[in-house]
C-alpha atoms as a PDB file:
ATOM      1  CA  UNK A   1      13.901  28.757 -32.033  1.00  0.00           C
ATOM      2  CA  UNK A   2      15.395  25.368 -33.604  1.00  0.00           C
ATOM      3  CA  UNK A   3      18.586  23.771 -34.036  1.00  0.00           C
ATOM      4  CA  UNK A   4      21.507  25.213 -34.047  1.00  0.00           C
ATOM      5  CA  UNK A   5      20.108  27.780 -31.607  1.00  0.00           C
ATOM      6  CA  UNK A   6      17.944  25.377 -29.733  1.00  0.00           C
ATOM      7  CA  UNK A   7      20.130  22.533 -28.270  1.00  0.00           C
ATOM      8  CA  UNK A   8      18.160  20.653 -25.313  1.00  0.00           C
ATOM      9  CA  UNK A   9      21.979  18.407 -24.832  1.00  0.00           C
ATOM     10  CA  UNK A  10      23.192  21.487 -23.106  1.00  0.00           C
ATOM     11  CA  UNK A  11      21.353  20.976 -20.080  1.00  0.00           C
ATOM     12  CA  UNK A  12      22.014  17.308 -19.954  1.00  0.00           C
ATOM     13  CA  UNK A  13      26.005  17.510 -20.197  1.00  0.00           C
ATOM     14  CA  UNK A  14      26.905  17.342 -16.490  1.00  0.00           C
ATOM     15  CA  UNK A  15      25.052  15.591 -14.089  1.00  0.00           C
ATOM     16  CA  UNK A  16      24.811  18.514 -11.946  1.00  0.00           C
ATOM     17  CA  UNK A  17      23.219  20.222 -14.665  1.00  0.00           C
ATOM     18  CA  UNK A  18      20.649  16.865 -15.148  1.00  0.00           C
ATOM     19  CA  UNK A  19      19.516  17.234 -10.888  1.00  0.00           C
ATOM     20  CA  UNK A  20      19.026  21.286 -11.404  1.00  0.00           C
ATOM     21  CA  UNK A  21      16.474  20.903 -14.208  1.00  0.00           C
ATOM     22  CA  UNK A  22      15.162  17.404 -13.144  1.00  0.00           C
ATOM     23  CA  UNK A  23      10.971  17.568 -13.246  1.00  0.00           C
ATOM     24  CA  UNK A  24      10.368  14.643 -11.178  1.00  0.00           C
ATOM     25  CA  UNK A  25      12.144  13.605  -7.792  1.00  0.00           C
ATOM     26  CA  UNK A  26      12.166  10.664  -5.773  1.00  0.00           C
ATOM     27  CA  UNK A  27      12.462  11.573  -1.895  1.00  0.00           C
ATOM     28  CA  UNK A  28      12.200   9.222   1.406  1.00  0.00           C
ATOM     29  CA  UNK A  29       9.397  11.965   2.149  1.00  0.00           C
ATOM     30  CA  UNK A  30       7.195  10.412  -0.341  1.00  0.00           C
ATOM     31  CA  UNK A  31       7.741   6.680   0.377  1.00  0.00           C
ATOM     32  CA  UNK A  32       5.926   4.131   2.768  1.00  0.00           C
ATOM     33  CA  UNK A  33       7.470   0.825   3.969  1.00  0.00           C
ATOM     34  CA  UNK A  34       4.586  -2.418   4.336  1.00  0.00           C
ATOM     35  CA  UNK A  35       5.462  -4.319   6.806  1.00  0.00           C
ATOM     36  CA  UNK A  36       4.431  -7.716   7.907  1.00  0.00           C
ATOM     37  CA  UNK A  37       3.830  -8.517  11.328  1.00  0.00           C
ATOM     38  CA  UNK A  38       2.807 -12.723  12.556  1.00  0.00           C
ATOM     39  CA  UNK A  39       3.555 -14.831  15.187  1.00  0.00           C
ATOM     40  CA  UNK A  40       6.301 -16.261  13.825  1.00  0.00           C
ATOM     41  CA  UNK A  41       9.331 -14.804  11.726  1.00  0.00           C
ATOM     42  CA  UNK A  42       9.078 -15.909   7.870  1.00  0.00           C
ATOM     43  CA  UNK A  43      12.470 -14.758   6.456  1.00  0.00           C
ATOM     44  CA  UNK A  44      12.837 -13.973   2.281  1.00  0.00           C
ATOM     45  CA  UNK A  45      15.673 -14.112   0.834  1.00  0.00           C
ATOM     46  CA  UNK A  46      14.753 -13.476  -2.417  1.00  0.00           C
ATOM     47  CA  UNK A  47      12.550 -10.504  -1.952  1.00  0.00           C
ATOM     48  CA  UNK A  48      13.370  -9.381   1.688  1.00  0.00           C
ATOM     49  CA  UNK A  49      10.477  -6.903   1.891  1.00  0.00           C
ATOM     50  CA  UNK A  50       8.134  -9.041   1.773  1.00  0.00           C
ATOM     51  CA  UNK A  51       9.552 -11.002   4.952  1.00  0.00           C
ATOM     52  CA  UNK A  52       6.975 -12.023   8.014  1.00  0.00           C
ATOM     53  CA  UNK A  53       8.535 -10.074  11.416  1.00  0.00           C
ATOM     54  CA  UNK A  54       7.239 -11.115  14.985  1.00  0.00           C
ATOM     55  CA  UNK A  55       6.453  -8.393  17.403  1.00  0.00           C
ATOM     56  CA  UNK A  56       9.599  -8.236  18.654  1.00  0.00           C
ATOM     57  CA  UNK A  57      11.560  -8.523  15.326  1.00  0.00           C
ATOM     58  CA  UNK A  58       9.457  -5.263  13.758  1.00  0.00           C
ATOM     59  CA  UNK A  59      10.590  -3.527  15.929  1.00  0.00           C
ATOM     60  CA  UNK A  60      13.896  -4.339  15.716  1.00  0.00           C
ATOM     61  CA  UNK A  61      13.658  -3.569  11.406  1.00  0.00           C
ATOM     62  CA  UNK A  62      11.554  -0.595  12.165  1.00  0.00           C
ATOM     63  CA  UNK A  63      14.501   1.033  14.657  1.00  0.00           C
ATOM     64  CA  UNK A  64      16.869   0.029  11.327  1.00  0.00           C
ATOM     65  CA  UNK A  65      14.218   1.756   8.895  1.00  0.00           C
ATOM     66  CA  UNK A  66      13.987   4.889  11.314  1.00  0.00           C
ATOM     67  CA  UNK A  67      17.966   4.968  11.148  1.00  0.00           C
ATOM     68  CA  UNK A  68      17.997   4.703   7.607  1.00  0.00           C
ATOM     69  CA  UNK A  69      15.466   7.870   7.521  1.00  0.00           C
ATOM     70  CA  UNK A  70      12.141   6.259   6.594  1.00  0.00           C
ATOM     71  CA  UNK A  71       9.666   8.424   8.308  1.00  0.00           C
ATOM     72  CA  UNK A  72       6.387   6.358   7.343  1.00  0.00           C
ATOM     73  CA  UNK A  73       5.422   2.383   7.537  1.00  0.00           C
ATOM     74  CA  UNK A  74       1.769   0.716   6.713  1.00  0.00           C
ATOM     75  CA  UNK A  75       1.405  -2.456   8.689  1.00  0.00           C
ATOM     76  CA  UNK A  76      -0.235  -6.274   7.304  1.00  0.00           C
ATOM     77  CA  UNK A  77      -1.169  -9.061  10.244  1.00  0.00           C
ATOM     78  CA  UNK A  78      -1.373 -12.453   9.470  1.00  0.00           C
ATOM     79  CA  UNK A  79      -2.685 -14.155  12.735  1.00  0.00           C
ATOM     80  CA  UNK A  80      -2.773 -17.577  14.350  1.00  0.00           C
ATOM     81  CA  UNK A  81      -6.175 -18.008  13.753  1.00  0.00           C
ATOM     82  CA  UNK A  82      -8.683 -17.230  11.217  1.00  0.00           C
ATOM     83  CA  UNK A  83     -12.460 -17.919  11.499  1.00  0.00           C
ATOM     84  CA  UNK A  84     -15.243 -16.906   8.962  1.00  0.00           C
ATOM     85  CA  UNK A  85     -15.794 -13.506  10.477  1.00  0.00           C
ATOM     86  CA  UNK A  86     -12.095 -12.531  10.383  1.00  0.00           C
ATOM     87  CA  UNK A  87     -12.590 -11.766  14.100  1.00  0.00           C
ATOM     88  CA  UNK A  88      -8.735 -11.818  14.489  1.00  0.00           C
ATOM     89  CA  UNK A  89      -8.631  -7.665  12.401  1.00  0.00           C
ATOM     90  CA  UNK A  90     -10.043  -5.996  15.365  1.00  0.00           C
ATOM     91  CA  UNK A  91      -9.435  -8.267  18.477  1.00  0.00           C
ATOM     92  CA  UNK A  92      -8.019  -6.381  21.192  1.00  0.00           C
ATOM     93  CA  UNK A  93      -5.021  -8.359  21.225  1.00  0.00           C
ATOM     94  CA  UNK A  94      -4.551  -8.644  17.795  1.00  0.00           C
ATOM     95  CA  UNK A  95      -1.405  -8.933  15.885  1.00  0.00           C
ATOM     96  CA  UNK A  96      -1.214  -5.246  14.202  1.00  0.00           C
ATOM     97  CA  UNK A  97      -2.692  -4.339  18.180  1.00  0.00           C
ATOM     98  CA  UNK A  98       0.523  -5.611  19.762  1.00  0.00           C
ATOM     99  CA  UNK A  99       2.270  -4.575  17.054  1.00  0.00           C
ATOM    100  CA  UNK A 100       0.894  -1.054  16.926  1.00  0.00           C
ATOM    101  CA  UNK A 101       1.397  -0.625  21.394  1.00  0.00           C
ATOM    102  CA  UNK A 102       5.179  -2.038  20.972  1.00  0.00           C
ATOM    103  CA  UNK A 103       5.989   0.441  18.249  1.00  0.00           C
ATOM    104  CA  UNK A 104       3.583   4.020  19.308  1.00  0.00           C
ATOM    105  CA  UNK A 105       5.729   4.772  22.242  1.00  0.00           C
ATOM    106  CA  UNK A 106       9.076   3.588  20.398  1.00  0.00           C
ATOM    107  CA  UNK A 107       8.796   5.255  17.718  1.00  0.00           C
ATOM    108  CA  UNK A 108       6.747   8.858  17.915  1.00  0.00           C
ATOM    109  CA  UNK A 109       8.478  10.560  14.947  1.00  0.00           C
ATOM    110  CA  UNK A 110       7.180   7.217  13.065  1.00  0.00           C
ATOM    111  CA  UNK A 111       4.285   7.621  10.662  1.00  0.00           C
ATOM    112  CA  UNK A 112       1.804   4.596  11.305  1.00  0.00           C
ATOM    113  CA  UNK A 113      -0.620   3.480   8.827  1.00  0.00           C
ATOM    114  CA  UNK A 114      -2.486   0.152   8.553  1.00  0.00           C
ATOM    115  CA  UNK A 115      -4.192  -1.638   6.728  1.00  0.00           C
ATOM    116  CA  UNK A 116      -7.480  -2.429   7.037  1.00  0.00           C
ATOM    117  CA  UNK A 117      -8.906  -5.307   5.540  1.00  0.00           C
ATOM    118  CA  UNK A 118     -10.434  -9.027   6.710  1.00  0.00           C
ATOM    119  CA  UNK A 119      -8.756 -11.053   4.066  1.00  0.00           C
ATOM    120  CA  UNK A 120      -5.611 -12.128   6.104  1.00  0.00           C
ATOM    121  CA  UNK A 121      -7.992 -12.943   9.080  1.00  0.00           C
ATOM    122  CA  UNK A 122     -10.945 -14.525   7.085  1.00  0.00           C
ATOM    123  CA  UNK A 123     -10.459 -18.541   6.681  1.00  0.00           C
ATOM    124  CA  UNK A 124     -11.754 -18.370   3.429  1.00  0.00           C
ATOM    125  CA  UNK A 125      -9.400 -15.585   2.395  1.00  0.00           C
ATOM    126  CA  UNK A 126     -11.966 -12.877   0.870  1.00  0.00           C
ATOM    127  CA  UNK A 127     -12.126  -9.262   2.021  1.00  0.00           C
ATOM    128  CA  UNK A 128     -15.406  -9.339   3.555  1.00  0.00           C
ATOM    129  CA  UNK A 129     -18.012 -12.118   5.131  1.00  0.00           C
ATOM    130  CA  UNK A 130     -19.077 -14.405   2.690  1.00  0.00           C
ATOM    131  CA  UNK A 131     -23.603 -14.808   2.580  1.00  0.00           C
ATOM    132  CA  UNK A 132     -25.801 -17.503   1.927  1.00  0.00           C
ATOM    133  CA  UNK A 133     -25.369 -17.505  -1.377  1.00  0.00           C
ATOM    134  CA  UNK A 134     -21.509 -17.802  -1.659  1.00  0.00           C
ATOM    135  CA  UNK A 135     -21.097 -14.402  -2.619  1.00  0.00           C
ATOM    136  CA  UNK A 136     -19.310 -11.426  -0.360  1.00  0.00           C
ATOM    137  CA  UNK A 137     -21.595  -9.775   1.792  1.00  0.00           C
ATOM    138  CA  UNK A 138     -21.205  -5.869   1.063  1.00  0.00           C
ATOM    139  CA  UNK A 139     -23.191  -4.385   3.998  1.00  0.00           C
ATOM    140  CA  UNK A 140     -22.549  -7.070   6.813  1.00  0.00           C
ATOM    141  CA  UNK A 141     -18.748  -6.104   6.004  1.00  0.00           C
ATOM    142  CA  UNK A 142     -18.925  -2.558   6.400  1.00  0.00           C
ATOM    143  CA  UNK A 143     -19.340  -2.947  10.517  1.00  0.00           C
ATOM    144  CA  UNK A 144     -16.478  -5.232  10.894  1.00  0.00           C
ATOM    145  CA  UNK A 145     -14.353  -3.539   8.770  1.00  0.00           C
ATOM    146  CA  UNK A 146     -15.010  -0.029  10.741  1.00  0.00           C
ATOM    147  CA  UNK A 147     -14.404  -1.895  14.268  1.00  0.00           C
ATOM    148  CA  UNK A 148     -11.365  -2.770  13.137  1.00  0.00           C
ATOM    149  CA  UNK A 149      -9.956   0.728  12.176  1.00  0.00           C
ATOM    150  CA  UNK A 150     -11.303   1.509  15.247  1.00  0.00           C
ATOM    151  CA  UNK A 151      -9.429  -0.869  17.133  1.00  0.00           C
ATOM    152  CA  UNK A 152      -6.571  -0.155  15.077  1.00  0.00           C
ATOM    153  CA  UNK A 153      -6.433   3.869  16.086  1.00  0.00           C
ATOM    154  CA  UNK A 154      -7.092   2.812  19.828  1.00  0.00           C
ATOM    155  CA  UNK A 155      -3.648   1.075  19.615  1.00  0.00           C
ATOM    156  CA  UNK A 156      -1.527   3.691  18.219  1.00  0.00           C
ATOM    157  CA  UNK A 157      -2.147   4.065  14.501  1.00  0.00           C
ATOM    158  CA  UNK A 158      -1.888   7.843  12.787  1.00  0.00           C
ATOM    159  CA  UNK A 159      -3.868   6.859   9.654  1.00  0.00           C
ATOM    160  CA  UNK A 160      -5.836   3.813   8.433  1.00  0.00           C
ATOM    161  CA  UNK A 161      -6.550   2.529   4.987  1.00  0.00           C
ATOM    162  CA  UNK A 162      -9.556   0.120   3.883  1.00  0.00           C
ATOM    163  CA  UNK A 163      -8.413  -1.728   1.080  1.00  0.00           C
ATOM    164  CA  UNK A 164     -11.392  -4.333   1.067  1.00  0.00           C
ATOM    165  CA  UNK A 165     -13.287  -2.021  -1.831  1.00  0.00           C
ATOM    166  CA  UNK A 166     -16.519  -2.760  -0.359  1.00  0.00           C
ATOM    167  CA  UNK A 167     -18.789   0.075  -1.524  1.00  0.00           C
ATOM    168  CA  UNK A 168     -19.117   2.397   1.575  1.00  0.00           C
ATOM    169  CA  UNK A 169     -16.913   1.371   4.053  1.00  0.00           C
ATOM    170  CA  UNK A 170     -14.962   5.066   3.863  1.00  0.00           C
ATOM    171  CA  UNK A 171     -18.467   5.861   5.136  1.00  0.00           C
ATOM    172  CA  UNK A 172     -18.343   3.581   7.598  1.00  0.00           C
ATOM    173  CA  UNK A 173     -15.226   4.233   8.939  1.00  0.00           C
ATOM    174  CA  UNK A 174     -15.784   7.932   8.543  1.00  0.00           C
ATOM    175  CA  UNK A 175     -18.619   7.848  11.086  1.00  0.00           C
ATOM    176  CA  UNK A 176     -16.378   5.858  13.425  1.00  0.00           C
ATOM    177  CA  UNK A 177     -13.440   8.039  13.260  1.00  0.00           C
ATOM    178  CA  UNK A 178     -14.340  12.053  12.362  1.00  0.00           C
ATOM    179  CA  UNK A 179     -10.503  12.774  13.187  1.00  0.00           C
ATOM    180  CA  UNK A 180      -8.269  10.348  11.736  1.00  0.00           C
ATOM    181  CA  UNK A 181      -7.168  10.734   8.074  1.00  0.00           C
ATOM    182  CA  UNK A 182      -8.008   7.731   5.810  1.00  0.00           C
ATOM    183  CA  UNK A 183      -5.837   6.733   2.804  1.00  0.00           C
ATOM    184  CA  UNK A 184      -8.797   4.899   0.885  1.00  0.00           C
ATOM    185  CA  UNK A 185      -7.470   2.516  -1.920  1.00  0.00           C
ATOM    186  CA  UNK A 186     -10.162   3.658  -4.336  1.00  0.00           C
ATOM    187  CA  UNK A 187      -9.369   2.056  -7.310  1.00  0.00           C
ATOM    188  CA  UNK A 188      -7.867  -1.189  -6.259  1.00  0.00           C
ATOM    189  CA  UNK A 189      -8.039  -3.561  -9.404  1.00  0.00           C
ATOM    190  CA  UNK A 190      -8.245  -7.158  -9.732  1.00  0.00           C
ATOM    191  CA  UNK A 191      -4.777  -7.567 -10.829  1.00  0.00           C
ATOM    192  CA  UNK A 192      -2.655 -10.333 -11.373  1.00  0.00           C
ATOM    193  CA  UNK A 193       0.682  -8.662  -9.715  1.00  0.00           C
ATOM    194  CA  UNK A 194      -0.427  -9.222  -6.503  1.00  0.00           C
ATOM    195  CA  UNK A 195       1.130 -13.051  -6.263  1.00  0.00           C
ATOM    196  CA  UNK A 196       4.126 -12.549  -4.074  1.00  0.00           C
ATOM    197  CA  UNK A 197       1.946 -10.395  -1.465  1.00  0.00           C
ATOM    198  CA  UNK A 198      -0.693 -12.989  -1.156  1.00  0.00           C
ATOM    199  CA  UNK A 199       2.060 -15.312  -0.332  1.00  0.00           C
ATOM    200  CA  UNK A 200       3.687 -12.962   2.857  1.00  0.00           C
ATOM    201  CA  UNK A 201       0.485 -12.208   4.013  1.00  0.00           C
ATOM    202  CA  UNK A 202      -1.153 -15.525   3.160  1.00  0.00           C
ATOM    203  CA  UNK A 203      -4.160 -14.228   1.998  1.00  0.00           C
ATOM    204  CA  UNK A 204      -5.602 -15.873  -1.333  1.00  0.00           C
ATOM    205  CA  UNK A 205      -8.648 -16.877  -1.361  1.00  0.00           C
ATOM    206  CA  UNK A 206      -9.733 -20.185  -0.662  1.00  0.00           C
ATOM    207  CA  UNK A 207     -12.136 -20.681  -3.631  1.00  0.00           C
ATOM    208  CA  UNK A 208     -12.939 -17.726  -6.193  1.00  0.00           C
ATOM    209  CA  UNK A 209     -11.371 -14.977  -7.011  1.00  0.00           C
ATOM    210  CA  UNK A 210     -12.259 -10.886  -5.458  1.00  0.00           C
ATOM    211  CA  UNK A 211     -13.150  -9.886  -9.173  1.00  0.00           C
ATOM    212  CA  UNK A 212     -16.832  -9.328  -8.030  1.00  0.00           C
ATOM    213  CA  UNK A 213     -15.413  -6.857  -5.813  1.00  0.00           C
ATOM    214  CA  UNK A 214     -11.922  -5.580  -7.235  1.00  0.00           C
ATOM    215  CA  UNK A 215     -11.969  -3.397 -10.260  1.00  0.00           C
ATOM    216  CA  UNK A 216     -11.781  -4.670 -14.051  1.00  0.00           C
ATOM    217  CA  UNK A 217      -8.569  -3.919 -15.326  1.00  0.00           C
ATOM    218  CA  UNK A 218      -9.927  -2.661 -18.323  1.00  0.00           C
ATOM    219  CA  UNK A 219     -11.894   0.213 -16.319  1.00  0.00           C
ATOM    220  CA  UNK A 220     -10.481   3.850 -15.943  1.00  0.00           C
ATOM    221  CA  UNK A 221     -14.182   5.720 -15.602  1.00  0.00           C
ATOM    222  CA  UNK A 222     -15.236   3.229 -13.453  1.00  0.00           C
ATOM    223  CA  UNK A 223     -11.965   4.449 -11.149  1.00  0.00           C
ATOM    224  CA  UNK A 224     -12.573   8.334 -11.803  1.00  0.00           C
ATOM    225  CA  UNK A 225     -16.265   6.878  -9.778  1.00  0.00           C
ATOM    226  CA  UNK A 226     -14.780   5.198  -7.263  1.00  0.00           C
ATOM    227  CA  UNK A 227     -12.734   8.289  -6.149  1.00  0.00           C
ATOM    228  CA  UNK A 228     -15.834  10.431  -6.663  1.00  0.00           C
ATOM    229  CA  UNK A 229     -17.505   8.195  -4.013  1.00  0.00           C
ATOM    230  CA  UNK A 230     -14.552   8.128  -1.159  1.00  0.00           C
ATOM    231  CA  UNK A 231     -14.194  11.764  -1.375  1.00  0.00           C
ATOM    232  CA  UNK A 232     -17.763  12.151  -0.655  1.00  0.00           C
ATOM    233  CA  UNK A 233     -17.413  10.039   2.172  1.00  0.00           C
ATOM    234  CA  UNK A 234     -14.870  11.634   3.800  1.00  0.00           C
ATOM    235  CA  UNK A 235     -11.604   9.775   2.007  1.00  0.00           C
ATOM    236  CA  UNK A 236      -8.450  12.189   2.652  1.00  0.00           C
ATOM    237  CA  UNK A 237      -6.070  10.476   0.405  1.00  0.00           C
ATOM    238  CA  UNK A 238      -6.903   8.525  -2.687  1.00  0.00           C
ATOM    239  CA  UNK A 239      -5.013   5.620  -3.820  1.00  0.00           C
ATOM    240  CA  UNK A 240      -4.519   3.484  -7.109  1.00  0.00           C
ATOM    241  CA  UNK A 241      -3.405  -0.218  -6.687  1.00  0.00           C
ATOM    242  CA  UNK A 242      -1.204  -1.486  -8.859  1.00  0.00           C
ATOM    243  CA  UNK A 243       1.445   1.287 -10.222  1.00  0.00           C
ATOM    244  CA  UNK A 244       3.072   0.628 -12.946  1.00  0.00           C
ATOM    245  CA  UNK A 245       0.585  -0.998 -14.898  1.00  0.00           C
ATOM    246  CA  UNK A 246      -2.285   1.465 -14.018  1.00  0.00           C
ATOM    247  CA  UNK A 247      -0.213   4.657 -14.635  1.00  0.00           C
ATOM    248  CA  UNK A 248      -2.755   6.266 -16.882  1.00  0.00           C
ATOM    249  CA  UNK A 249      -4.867   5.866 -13.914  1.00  0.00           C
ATOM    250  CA  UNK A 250      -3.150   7.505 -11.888  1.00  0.00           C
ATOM    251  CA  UNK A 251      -2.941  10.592 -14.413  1.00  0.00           C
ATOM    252  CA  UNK A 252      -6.426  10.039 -14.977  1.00  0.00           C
ATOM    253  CA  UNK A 253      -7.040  10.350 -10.952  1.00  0.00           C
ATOM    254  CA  UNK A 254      -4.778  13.186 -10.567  1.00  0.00           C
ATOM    255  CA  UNK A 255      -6.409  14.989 -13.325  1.00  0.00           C
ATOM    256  CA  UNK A 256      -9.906  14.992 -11.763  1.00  0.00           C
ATOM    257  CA  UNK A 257      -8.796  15.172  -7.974  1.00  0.00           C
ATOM    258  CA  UNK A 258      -7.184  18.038  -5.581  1.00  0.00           C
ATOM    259  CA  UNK A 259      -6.809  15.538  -2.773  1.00  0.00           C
ATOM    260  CA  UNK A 260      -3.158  14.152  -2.237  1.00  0.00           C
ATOM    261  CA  UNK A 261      -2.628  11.005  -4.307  1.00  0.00           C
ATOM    262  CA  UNK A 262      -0.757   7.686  -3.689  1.00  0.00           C
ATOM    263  CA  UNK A 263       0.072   4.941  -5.512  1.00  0.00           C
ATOM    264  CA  UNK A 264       0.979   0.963  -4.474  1.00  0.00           C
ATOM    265  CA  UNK A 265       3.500  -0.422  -6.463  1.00  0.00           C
ATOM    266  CA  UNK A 266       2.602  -3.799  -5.399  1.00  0.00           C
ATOM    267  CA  UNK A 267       4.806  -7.357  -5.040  1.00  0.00           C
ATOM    268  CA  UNK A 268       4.594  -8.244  -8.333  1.00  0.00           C
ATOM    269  CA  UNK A 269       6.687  -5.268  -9.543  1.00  0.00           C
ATOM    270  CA  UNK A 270       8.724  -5.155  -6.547  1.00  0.00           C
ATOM    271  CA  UNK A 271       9.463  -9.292  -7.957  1.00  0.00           C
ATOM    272  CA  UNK A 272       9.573  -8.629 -11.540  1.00  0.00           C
ATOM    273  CA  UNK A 273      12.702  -6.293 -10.702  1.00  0.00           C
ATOM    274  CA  UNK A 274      14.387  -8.519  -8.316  1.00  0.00           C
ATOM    275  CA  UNK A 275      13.823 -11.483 -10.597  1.00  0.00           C
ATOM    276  CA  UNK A 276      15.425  -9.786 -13.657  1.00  0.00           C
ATOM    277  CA  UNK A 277      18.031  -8.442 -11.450  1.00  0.00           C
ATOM    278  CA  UNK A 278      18.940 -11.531  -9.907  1.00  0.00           C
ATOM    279  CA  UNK A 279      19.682 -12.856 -13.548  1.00  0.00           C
ATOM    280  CA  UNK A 280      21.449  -9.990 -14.671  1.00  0.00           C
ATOM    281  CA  UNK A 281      19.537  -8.576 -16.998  1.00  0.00           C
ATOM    282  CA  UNK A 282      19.147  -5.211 -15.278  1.00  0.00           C
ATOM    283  CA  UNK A 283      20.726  -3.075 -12.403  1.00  0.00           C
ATOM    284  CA  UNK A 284      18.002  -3.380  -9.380  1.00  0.00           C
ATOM    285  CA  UNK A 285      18.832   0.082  -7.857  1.00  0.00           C
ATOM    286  CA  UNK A 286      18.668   1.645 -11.646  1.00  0.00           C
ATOM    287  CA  UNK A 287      15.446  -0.034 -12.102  1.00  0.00           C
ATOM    288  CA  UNK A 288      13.970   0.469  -9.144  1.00  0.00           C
ATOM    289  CA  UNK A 289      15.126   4.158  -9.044  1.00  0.00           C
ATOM    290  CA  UNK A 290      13.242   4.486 -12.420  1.00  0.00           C
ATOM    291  CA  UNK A 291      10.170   2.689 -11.677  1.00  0.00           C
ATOM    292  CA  UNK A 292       9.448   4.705  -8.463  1.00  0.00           C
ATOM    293  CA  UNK A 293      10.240   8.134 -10.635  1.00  0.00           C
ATOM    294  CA  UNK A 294       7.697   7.045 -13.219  1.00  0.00           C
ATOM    295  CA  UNK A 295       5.274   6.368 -10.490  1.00  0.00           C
ATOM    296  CA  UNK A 296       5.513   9.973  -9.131  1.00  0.00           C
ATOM    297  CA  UNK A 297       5.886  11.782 -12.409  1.00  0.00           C
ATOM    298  CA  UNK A 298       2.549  10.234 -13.321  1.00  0.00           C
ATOM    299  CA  UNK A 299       1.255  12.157 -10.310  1.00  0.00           C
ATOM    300  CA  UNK A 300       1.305  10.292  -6.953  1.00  0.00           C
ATOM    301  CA  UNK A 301       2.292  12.391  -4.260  1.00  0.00           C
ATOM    302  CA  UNK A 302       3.373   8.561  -1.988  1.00  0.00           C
ATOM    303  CA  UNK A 303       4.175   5.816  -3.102  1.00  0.00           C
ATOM    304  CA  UNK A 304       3.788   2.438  -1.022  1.00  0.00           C
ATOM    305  CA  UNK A 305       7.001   0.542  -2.037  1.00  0.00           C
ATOM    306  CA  UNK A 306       9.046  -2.598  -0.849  1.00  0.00           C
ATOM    307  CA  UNK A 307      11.787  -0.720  -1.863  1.00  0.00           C
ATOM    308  CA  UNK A 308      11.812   2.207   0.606  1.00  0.00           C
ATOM    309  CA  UNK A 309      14.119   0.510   2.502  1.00  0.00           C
ATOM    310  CA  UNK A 310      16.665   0.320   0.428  1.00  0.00           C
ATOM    311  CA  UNK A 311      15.836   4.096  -1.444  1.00  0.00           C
ATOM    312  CA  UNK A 312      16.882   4.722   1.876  1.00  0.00           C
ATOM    313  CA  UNK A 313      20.443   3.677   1.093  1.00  0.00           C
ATOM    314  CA  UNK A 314      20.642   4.586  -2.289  1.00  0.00           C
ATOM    315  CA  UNK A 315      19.532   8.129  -1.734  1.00  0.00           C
END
């Protein structure tokens, strides 16, 4: 049938009408809060999710984020001291280990993820050791980087996530931990929307760049590879890093892929937004709204947002 008979404006009339027939929906159940946990607060005011909490002051934002209904949080430590090992990830008493014993008994309806990663603890800022030669060392890294999920599930975590792309360190942690679920970031790219993040987490590197470890942005096969690799070793959730920009990606990932499928949409978005916003070119909470609806409708089943907070006063 066409038009007349065929008019797709009926269903869009009423906006009761427009939420009945909607294909894609945005719920708290999808979303995960990062959080950033130091030894000393680091307030921002211009994009408040990406704010540095103590120990004591994450828990004070998670009990706000539990009230608001957020039911899952990924966790970033940025210690007082950083060596060449990044010994500071998997330390008994580190940061995201004080972090994760003040919140595990606080909090039990509280999903915990963390991530794991030597970049904020390494003084030279990479996500693995660095070898003789200057370069990251792939297979020295893989050890460290399963002690510290290790360390991280001994304090309280639910689910860890390596986000280092070394190749095998699903593996790795795999062997470590045969029970807990692992959100690999699979095809994390070498993208340049990570600015704001590497600020709040202060983790750039100090010479370089992690584009001999980090995907090409101009690689989709290469991605479809990299998931084909975690799932063999053991990934239970695959993840694309950044969103927005990497959407086909993630179409392209959900395409292939049965396993359930998230998506980071990273500081640089969550900026771009606020930036605009704060200017007046755009409503935030319109924007936002969108951008997170895009994300899913290209087929992420969670989305890792700095905006879950505040979904969770929109919604």
């Amino acid at each position: 049938m066409t038009f007349p008979v065929t008019r797709l404006r009926r269903l869009r009339r009423e906006a009761v009408l427009r939420d009945v027939v909607r294909e894609t929906t945005v719920s708290l159940d999808d979303l995960v809060m990062p959080l950033f946990v130091a030894p000393e607060a680091l307030p921002n005011e211009r994009l408040p999710g990406m704010a540095r909490h103590t120990v004591e002051g994450l828990v004070r934002e998670v009990e706000e984020l539990v009230r608001l209904g957020v039911k899952a949080a990924i966790l970033f430590g940025i210690p007082d001291e950083k060596d060449d090992e990044g010994s500071g990830a998997w330390v008994d008493d580190g940061i995201v280990q004080q972090a994760l014993r003040a919140l595990r008994p606080r909090f039990p309806e509280l999903l915990l993820l963390t991530d794991v990663c030597l970049c904020e603890y390494t003084s030279h800022g990479h996500c693995g050791v660095i070898a003789a030669d200057g370069h990251v060392d792939n297979d020295a890294s893989l050890e460290l980087l399963a002690r510290t999920a290790v360390s991280h599930v001994e304090a309280g975590a639910d689910v860890v996530c390596p986000s280092d792309m070394m190749d095998g360190r699903v593996g790795a942690i795999r062997e470590q931990l045969p029970e807990t679920p692992i959100v690999a970031y699979s095809a994390k790219y070498a993208s340049a929307f990570y600015g704001p993040f590497r600020e709040a987490a202060d983790s750039a590197p100090a010479f370089g760049d992690r584009r001999g470890y980090q995907m090409d942005p101009g690689n989709v096969r290469e991605a479809l590879r990299e998931c084909e690799l975690d799932v063999a070793e053991g990934a239970d959730v695959l993840m694309v890093k950044p969103a927005l920009p990497y959407l086909d990606v993630l179409r392209a990932v959900r395409d292939r892929f049965d396993l359930p499928l998230a998506a980071y949409n990273v500081s640089g978005e969550y900026a771009m937004v606020k930036d605009a916003a704060a200017a007046g070119h755009l409503d935030e909470q319109a924007a936002a709204l969108e951008s997170l609806t895009a994300i899913k409708r290209a087929g992420a089943d969670i989305v890792i947002t700095y905006w879950a907070k505040d979904v969770a006063t929109w919604l």
